[in-house]
PDB file of N, CA and C in Angstrom:
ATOM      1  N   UNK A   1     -13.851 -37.917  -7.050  1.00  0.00           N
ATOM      2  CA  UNK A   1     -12.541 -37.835  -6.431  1.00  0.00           C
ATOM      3  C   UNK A   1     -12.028 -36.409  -6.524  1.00  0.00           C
ATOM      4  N   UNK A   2     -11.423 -35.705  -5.530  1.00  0.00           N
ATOM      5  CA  UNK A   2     -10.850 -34.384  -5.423  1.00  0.00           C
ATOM      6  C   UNK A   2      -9.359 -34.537  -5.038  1.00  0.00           C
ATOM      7  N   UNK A   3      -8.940 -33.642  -4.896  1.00  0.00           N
ATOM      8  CA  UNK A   3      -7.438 -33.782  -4.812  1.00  0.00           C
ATOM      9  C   UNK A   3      -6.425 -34.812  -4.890  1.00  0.00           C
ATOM     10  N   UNK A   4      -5.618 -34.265  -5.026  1.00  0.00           N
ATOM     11  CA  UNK A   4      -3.865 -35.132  -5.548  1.00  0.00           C
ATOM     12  C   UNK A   4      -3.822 -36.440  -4.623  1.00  0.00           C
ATOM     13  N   UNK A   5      -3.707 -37.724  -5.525  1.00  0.00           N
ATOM     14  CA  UNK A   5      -3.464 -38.385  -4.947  1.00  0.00           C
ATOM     15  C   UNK A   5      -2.551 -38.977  -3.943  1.00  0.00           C
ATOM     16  N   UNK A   6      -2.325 -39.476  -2.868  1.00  0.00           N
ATOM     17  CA  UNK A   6      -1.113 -39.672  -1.620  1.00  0.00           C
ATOM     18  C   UNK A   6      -1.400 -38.277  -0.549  1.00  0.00           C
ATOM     19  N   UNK A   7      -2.201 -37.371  -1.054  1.00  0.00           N
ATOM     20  CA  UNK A   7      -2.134 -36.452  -0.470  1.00  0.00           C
ATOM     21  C   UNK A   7      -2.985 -36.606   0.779  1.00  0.00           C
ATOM     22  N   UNK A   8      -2.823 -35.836   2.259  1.00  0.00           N
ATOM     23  CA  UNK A   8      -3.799 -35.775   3.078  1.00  0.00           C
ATOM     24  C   UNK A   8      -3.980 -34.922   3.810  1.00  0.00           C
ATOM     25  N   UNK A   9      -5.228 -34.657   4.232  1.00  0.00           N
ATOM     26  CA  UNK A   9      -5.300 -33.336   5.004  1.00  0.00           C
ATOM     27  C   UNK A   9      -4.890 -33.354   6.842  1.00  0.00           C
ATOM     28  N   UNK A  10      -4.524 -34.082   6.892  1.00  0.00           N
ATOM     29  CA  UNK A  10      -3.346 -34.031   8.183  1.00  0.00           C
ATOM     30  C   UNK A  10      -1.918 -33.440   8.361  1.00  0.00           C
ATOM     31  N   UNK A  11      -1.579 -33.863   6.715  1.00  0.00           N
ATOM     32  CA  UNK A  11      -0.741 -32.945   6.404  1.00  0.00           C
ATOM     33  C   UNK A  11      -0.213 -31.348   6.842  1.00  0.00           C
ATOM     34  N   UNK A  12      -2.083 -30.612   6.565  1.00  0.00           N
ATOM     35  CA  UNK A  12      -1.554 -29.763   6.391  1.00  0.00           C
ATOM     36  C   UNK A  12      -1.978 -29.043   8.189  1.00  0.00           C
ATOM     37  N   UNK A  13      -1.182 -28.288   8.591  1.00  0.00           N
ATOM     38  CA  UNK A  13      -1.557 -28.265  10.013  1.00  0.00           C
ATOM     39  C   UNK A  13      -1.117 -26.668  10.279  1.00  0.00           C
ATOM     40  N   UNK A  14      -2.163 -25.804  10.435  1.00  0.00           N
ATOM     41  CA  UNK A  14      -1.427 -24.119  10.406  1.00  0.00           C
ATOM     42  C   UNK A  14      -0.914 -24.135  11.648  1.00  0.00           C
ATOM     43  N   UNK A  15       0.258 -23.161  11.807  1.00  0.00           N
ATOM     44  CA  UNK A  15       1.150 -22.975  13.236  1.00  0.00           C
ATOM     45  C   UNK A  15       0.641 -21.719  13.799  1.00  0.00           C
ATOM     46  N   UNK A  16       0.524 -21.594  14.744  1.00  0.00           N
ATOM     47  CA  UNK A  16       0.019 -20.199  15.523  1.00  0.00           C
ATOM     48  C   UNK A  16       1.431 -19.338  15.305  1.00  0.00           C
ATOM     49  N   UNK A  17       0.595 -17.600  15.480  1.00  0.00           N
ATOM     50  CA  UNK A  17       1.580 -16.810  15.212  1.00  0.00           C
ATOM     51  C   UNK A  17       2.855 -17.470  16.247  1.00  0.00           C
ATOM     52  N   UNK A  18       4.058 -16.377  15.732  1.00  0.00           N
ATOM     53  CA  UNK A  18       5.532 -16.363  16.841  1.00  0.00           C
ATOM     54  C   UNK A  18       4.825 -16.061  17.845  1.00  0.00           C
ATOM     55  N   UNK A  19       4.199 -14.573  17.976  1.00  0.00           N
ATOM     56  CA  UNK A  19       4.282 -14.049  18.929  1.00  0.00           C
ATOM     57  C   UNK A  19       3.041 -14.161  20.041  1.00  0.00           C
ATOM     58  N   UNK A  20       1.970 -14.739  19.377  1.00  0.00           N
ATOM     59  CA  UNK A  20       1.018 -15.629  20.182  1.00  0.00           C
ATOM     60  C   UNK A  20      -0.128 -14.893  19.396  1.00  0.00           C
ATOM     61  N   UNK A  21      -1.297 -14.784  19.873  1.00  0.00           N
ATOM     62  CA  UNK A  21      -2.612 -14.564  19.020  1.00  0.00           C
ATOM     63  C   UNK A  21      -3.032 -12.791  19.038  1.00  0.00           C
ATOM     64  N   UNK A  22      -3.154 -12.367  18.304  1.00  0.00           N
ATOM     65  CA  UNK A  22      -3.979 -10.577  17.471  1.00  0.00           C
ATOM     66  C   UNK A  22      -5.021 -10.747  17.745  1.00  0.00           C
ATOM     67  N   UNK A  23      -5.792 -10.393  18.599  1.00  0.00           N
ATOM     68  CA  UNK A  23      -7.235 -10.608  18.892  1.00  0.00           C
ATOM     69  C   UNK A  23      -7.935  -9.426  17.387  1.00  0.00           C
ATOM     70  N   UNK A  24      -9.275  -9.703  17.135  1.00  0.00           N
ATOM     71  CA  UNK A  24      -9.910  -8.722  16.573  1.00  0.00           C
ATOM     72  C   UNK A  24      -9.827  -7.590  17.280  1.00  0.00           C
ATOM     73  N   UNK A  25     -10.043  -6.390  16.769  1.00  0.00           N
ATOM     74  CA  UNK A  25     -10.521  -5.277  17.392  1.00  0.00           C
ATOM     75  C   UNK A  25     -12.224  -5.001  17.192  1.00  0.00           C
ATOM     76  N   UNK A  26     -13.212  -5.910  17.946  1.00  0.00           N
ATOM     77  CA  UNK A  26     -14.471  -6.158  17.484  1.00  0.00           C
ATOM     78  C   UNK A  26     -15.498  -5.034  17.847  1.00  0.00           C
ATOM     79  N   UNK A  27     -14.486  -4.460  18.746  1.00  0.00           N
ATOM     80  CA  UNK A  27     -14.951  -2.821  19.061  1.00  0.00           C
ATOM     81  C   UNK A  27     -14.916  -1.642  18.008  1.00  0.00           C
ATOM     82  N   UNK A  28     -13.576  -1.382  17.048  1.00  0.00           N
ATOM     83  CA  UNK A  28     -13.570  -0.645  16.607  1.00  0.00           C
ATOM     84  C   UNK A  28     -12.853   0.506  17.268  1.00  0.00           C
ATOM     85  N   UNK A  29     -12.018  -0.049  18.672  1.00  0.00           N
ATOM     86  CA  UNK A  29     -11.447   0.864  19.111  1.00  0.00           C
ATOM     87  C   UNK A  29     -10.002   1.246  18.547  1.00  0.00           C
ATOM     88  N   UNK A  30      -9.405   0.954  17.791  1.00  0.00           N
ATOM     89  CA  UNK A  30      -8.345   1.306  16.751  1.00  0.00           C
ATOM     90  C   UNK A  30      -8.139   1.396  15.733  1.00  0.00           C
ATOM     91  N   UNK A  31     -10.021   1.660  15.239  1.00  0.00           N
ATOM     92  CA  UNK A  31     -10.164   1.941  13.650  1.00  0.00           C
ATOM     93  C   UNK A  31      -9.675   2.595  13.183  1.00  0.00           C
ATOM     94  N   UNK A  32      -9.469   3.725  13.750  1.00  0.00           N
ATOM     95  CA  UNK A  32      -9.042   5.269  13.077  1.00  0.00           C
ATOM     96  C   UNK A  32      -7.445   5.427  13.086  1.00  0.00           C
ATOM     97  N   UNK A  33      -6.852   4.832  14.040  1.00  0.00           N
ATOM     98  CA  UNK A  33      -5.258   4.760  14.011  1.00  0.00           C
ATOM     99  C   UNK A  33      -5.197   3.765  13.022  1.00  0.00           C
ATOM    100  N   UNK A  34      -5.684   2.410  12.876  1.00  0.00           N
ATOM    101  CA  UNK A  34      -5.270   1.273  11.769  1.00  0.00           C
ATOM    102  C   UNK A  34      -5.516   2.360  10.314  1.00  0.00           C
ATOM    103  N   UNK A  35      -6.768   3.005  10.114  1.00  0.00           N
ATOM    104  CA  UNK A  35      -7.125   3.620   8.772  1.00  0.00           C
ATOM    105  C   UNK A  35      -5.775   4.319   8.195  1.00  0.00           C
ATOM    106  N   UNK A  36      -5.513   5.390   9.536  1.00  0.00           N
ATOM    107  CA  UNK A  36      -4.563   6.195   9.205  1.00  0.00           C
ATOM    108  C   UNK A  36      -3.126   6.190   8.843  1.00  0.00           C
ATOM    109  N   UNK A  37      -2.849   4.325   9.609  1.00  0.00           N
ATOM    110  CA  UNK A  37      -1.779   4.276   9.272  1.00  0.00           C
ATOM    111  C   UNK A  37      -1.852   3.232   7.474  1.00  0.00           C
ATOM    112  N   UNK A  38      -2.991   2.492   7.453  1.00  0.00           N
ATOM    113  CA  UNK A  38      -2.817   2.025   6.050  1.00  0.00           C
ATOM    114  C   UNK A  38      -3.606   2.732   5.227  1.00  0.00           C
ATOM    115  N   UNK A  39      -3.541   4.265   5.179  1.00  0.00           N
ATOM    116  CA  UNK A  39      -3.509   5.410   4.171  1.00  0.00           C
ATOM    117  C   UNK A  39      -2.308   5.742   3.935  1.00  0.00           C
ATOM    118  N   UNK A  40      -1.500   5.989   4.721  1.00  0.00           N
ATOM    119  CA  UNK A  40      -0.509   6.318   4.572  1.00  0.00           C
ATOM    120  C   UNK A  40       0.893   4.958   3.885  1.00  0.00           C
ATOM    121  N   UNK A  41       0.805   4.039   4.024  1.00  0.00           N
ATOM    122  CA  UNK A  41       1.319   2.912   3.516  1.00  0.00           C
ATOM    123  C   UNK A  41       0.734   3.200   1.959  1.00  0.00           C
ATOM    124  N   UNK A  42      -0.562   3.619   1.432  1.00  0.00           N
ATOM    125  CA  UNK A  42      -1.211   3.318   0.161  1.00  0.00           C
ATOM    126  C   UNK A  42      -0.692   4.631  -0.295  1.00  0.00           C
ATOM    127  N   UNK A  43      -0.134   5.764   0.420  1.00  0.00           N
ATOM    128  CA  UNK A  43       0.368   7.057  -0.197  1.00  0.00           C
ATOM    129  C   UNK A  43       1.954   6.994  -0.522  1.00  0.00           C
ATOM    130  N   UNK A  44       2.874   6.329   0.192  1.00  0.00           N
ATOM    131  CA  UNK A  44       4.361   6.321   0.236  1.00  0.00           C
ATOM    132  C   UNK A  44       4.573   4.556  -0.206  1.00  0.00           C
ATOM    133  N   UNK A  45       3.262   4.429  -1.060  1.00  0.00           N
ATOM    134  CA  UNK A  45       3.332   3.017  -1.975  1.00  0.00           C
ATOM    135  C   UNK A  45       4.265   1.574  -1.287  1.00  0.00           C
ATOM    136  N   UNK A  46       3.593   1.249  -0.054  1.00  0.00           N
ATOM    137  CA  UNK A  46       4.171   0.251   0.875  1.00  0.00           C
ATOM    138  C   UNK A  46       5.827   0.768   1.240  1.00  0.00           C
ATOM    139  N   UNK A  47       6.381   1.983   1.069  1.00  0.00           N
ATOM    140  CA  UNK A  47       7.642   2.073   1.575  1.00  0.00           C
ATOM    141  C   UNK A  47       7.880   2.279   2.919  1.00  0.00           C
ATOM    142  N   UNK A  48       9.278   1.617   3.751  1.00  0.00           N
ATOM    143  CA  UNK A  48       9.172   1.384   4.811  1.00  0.00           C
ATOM    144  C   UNK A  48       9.429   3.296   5.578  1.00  0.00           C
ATOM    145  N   UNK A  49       8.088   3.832   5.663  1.00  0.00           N
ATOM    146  CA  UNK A  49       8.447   5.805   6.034  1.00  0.00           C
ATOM    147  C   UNK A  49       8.794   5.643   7.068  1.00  0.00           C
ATOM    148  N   UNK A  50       9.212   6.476   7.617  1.00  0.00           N
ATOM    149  CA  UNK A  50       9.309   6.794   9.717  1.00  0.00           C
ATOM    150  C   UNK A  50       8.079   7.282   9.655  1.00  0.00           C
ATOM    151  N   UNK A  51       7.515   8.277   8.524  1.00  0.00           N
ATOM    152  CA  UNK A  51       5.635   8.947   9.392  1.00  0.00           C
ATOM    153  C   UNK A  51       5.175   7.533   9.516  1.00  0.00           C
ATOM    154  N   UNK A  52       4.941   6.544   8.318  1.00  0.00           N
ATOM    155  CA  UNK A  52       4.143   5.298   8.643  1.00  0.00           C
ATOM    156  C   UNK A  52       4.491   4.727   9.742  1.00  0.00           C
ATOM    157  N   UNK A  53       5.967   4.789  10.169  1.00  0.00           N
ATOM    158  CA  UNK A  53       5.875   3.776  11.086  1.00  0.00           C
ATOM    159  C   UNK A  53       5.257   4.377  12.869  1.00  0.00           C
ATOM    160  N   UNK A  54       5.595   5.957  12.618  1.00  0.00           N
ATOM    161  CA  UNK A  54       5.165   6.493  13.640  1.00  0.00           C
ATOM    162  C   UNK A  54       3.594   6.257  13.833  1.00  0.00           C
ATOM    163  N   UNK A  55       2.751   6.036  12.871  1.00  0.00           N
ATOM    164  CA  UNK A  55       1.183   5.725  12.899  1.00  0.00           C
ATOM    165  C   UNK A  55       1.443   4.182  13.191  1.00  0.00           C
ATOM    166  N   UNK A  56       1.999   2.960  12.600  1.00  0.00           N
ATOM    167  CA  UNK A  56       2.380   1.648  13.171  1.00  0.00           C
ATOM    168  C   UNK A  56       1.963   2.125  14.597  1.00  0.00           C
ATOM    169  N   UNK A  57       3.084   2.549  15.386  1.00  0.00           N
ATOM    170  CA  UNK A  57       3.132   2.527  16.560  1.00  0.00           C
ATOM    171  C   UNK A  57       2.217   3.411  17.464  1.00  0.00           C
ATOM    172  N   UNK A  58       1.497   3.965  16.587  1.00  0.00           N
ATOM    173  CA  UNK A  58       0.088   4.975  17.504  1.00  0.00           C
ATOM    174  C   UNK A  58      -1.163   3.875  17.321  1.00  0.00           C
ATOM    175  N   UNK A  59      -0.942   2.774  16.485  1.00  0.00           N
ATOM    176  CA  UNK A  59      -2.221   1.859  16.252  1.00  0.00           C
ATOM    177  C   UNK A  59      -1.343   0.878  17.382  1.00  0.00           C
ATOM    178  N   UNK A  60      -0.321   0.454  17.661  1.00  0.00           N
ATOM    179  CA  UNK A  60       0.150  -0.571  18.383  1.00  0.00           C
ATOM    180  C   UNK A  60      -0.222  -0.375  19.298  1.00  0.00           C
ATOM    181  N   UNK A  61       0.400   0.889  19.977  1.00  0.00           N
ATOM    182  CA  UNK A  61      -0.390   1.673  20.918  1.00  0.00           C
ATOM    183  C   UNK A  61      -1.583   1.525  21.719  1.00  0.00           C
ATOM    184  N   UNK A  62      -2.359   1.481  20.965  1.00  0.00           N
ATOM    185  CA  UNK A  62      -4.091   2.013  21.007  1.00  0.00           C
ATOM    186  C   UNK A  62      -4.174   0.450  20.853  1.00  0.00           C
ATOM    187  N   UNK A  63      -3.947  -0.825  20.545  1.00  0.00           N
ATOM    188  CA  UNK A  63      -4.088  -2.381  21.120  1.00  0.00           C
ATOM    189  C   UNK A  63      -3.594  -2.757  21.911  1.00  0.00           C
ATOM    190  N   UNK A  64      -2.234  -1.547  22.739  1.00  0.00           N
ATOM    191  CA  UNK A  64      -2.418  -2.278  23.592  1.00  0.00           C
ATOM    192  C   UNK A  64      -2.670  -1.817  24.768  1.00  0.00           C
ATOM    193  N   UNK A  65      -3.402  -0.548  24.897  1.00  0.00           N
ATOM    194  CA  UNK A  65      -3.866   0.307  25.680  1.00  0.00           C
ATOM    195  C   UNK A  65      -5.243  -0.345  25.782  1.00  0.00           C
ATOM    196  N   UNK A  66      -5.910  -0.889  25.014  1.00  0.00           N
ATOM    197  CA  UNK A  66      -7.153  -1.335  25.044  1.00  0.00           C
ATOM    198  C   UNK A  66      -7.129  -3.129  25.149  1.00  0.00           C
ATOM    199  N   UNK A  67      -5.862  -3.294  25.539  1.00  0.00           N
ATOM    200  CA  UNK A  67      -5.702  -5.201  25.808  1.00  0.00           C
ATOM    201  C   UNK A  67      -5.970  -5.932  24.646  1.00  0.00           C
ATOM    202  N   UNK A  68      -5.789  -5.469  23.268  1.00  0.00           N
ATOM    203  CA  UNK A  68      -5.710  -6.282  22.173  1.00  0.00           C
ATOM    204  C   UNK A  68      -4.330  -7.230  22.376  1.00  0.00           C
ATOM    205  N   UNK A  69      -3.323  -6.494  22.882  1.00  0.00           N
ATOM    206  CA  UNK A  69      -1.655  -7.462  22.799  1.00  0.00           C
ATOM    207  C   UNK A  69      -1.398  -6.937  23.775  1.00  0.00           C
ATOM    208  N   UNK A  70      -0.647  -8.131  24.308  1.00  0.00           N
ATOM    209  CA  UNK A  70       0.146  -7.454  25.413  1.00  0.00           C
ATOM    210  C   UNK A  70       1.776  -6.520  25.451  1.00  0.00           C
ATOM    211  N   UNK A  71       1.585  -5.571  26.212  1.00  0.00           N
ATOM    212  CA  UNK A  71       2.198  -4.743  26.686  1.00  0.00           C
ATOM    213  C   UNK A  71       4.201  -5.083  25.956  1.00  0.00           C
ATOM    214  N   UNK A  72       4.523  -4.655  25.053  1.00  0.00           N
ATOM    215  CA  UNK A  72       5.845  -4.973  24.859  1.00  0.00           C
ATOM    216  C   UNK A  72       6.688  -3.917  24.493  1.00  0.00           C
ATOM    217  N   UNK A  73       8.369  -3.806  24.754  1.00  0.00           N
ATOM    218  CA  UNK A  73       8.899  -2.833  24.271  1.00  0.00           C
ATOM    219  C   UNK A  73       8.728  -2.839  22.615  1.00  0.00           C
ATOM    220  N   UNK A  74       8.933  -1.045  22.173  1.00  0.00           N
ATOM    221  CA  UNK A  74       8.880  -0.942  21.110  1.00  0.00           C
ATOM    222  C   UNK A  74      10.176  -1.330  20.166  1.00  0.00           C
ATOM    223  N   UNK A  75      10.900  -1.920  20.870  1.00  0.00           N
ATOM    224  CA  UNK A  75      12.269  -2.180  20.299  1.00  0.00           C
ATOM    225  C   UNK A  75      12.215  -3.701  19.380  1.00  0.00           C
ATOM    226  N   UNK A  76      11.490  -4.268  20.186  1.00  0.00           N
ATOM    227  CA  UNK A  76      10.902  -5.571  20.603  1.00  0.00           C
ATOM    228  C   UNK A  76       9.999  -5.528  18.946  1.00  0.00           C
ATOM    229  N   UNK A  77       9.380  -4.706  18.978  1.00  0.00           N
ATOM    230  CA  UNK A  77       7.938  -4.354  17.842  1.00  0.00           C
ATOM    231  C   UNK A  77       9.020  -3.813  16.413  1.00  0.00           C
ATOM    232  N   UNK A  78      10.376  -3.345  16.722  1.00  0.00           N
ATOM    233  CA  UNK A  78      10.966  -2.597  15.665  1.00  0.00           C
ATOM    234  C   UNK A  78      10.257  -1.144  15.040  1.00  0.00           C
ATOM    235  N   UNK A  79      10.138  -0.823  16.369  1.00  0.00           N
ATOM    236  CA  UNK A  79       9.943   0.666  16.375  1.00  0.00           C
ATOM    237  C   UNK A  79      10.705   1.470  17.011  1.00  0.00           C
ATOM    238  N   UNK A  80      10.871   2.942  16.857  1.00  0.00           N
ATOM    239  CA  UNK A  80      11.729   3.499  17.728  1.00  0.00           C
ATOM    240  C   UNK A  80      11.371   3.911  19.279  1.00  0.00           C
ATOM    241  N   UNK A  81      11.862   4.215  20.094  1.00  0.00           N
ATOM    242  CA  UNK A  81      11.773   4.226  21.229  1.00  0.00           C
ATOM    243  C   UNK A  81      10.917   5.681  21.675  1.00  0.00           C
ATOM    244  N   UNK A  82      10.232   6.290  22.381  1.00  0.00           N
ATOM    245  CA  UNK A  82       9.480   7.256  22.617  1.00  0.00           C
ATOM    246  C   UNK A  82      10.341   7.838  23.215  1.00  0.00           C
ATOM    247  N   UNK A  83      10.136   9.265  22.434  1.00  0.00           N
ATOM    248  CA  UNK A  83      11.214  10.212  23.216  1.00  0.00           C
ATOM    249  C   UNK A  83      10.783  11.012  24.400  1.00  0.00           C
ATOM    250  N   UNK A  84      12.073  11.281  25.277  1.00  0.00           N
ATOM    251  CA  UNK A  84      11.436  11.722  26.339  1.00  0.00           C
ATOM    252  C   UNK A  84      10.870  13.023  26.063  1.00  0.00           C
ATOM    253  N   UNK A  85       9.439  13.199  27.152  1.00  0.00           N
ATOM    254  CA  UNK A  85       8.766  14.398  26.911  1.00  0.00           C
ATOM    255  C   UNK A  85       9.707  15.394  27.834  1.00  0.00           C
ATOM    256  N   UNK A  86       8.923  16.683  27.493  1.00  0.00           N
ATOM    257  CA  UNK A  86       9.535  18.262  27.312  1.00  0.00           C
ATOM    258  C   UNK A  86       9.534  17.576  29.566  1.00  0.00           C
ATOM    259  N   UNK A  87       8.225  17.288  29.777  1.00  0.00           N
ATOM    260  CA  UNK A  87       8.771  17.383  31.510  1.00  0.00           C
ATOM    261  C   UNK A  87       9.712  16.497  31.918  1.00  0.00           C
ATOM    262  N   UNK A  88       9.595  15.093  31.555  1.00  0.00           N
ATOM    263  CA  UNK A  88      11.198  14.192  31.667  1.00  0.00           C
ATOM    264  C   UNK A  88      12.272  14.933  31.896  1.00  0.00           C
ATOM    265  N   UNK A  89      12.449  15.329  30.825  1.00  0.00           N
ATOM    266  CA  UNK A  89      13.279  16.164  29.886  1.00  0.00           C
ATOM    267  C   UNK A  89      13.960  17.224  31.413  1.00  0.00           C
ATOM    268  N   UNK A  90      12.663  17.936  31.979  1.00  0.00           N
ATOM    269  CA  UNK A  90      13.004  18.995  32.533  1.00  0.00           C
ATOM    270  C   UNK A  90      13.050  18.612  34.536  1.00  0.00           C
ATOM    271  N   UNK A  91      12.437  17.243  34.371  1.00  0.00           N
ATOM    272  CA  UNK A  91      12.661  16.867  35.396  1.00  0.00           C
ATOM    273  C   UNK A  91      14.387  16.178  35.810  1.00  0.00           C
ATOM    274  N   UNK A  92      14.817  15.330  34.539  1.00  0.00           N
ATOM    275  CA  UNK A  92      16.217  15.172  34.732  1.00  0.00           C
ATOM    276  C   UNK A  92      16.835  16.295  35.034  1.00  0.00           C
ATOM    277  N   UNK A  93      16.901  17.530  34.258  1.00  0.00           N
ATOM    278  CA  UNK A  93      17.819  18.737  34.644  1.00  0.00           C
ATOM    279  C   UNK A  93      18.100  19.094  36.031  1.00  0.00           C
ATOM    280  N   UNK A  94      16.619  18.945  36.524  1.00  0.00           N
ATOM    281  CA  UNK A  94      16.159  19.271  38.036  1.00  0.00           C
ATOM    282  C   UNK A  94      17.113  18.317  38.742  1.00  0.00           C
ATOM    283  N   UNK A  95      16.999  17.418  38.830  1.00  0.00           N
ATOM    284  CA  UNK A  95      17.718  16.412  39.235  1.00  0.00           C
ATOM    285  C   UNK A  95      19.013  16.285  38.935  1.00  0.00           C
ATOM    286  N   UNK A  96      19.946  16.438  38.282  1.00  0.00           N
ATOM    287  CA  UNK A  96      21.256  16.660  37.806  1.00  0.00           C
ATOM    288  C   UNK A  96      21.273  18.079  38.243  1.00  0.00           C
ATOM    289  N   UNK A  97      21.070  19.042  38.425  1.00  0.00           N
ATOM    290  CA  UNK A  97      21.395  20.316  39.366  1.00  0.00           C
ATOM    291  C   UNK A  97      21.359  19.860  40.686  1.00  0.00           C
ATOM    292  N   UNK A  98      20.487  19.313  41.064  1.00  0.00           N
ATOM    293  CA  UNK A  98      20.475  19.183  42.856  1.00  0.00           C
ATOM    294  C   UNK A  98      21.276  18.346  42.642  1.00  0.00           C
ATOM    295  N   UNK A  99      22.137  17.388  42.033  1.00  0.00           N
ATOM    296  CA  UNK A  99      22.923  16.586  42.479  1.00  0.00           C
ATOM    297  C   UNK A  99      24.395  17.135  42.610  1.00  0.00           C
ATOM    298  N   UNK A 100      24.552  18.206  41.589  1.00  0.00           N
ATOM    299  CA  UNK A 100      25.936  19.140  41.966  1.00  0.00           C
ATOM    300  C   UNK A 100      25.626  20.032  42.901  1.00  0.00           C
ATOM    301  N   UNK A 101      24.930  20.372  43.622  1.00  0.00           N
ATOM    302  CA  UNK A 101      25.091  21.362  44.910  1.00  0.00           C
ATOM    303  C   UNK A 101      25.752  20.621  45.524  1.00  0.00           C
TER     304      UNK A 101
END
């Protein structure tokens, strides 16, 4: 006889993630972003950093650039939002000048 009696294994029933299923990365195509960011978690001793989380989101990134998860805002993920680059940046100006002529 093994386990507690009344007990049954119907009971116990695992729930799929919230957010639906993490495929493997069976490629190895986000080894080096996952490494880098849980080096850095093992250096700033699990504290919640902005560098760690900026590597979080360069491995999130890189799954879902490669169709590990689908496509979601980073707000969504509790990351910060990507700032606009230097041409954005210089394309709004462009655009807010031609709009005052």
């Amino acid at each position: 006889m093994s386990g507690n009696p009344g007990s049954s294994l119907s009971a116990l029933r695992p729930t799929p993630p919230e957010r639906g299923s993490f495929p493997l990365d069976h490629d190895g195509d986000c080894t080096k972003h996952m490494q880098e960011y849980l080096k850095c978690m093992q250096l700033v001793q699990n504290e919640n950093a902005m560098n760690c989380r900026l590597l979080a989101k360069n491995y999130l990134r890189c799954r879902m650039d490669h169709q590990l998860m689908d496509y979601d805002e980073w707000s969504h993920l509790g990351l910060p939002e990507d700032a606009p680059s230097s041409a954005d940046r210089a394309s709004n100006i462009n655009n807010n000048n031609d709009d005052n002529k």
